[in-house]
Protein backbone atom coordinates (compact mmCIF):
# COMPACT_ATOMS: atom_id res chain seq x y z
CA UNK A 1 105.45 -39.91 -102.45
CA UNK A 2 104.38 -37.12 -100.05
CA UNK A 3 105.85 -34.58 -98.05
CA UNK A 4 106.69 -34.92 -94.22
CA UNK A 5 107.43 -32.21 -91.50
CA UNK A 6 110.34 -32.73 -89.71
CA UNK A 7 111.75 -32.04 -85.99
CA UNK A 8 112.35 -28.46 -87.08
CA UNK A 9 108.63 -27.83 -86.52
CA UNK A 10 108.55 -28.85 -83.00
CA UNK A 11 108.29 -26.03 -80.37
CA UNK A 12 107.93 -23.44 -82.90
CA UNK A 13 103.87 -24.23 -85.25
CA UNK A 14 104.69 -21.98 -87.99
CA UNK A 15 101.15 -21.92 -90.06
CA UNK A 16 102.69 -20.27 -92.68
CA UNK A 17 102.09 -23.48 -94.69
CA UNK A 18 98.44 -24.23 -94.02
CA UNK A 19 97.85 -21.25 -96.13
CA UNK A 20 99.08 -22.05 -98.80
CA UNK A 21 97.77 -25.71 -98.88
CA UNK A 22 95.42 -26.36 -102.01
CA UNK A 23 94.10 -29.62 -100.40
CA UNK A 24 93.70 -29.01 -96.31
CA UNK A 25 96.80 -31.86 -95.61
CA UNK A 26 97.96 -30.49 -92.45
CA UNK A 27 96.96 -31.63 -88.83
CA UNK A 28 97.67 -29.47 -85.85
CA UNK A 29 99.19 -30.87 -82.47
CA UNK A 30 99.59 -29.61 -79.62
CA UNK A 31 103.49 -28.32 -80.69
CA UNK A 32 103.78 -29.68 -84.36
CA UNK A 33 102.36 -30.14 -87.60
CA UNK A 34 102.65 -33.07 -89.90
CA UNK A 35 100.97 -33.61 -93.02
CA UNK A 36 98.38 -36.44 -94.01
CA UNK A 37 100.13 -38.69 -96.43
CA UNK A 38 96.65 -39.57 -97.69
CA UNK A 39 95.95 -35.79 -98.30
CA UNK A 40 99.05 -34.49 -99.84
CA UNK A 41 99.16 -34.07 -103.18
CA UNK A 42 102.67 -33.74 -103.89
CA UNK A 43 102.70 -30.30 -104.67
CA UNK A 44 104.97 -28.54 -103.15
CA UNK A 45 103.84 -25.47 -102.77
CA UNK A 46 103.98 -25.39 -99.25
CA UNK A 47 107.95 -26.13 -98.84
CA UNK A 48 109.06 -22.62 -99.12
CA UNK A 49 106.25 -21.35 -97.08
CA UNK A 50 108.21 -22.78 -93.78
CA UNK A 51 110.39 -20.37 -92.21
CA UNK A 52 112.39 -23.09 -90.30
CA UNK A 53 112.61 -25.42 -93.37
CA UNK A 54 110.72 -28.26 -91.78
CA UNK A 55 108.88 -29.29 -94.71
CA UNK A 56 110.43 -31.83 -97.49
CA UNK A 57 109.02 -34.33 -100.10
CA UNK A 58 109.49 -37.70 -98.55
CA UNK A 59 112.25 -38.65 -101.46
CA UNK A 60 114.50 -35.56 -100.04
CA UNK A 61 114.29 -36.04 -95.99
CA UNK A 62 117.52 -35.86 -94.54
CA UNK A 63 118.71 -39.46 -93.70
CA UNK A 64 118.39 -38.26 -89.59
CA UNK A 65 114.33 -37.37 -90.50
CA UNK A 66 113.48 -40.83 -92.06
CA UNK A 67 111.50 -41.55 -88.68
CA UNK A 68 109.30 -38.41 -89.53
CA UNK A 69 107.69 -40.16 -91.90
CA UNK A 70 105.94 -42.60 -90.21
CA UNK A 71 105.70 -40.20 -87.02
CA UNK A 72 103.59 -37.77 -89.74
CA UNK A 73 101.06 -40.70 -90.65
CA UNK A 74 100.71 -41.95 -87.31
CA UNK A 75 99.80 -38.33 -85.70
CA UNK A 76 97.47 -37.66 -88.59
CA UNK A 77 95.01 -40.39 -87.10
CA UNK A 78 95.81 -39.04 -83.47
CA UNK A 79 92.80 -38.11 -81.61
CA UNK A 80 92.52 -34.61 -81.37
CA UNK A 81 94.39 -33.51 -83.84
CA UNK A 82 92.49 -31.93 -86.48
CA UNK A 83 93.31 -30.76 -90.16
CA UNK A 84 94.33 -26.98 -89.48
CA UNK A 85 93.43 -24.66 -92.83
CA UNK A 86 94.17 -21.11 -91.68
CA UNK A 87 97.22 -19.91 -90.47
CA UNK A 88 97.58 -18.82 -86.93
CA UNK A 89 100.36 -17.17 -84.45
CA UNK A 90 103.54 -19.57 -84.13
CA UNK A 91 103.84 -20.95 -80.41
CA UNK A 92 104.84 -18.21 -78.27
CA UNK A 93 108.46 -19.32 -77.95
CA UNK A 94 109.26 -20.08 -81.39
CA UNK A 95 112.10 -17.51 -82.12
CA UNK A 96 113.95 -19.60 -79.58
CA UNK A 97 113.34 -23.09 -80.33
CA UNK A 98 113.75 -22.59 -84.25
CA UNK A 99 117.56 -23.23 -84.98
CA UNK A 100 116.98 -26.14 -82.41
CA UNK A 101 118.17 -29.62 -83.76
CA UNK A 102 117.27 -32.88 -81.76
CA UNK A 103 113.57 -31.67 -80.64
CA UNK A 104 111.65 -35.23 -81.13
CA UNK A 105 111.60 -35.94 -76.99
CA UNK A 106 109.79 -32.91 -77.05
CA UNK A 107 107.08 -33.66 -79.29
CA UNK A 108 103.89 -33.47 -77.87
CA UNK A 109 100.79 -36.04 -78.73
């Protein structure tokens, strides 16, 4: 199993995460992050690092995120989006897109 970033992440890029990372598993998009399945090592350290809650082990997605974790694998061999391993400002309009549910049409590739 792995972990998976869900919807919550879109519009906001908290990098609170990539910090905390042992093994560099995160990719950066243009509005999201989403985690290499092929990376992750399953250790969890990075869950309560998100301040919008994004992040879950695969086994623990809500049943509306089960998409995410094929969206997650698929952006991870996106080109252009590279594995992100310091932490960096949130988007500038995170505050109000963070309680946001339903954000997926406005994920950006």
């Amino acid at each position: 199993m792995t972990h998976v970033v869900t919807e919550s992440c879109i519009q906001c890029k908290y990098t609170d995460c990539v910090d905390v990372c042992p093994v560099d598993c995160f990719v950066e998009g243009p509005n999201f992050l989403a985690i290499d399945p092929d990376e992750c090592i399953d250790c969890a350290v990075c869950i309560p690092e998100c301040p919008v809650n994004a992040i879950y082990a695969e086994e623990d997605l809500p049943a509306d995120q089960g998409h995410m974790v094929a969206i997650n694998a698929e952006l991870c061999q996106t080109p252009g989006w590279k594995t992100i391993t310091k932490r960096k400002s949130p988007l500038p309009d995170a505050e109000v897109w963070k309680d946001r549910k339903g954000k997926l049409a406005m994920l950006q590739h």
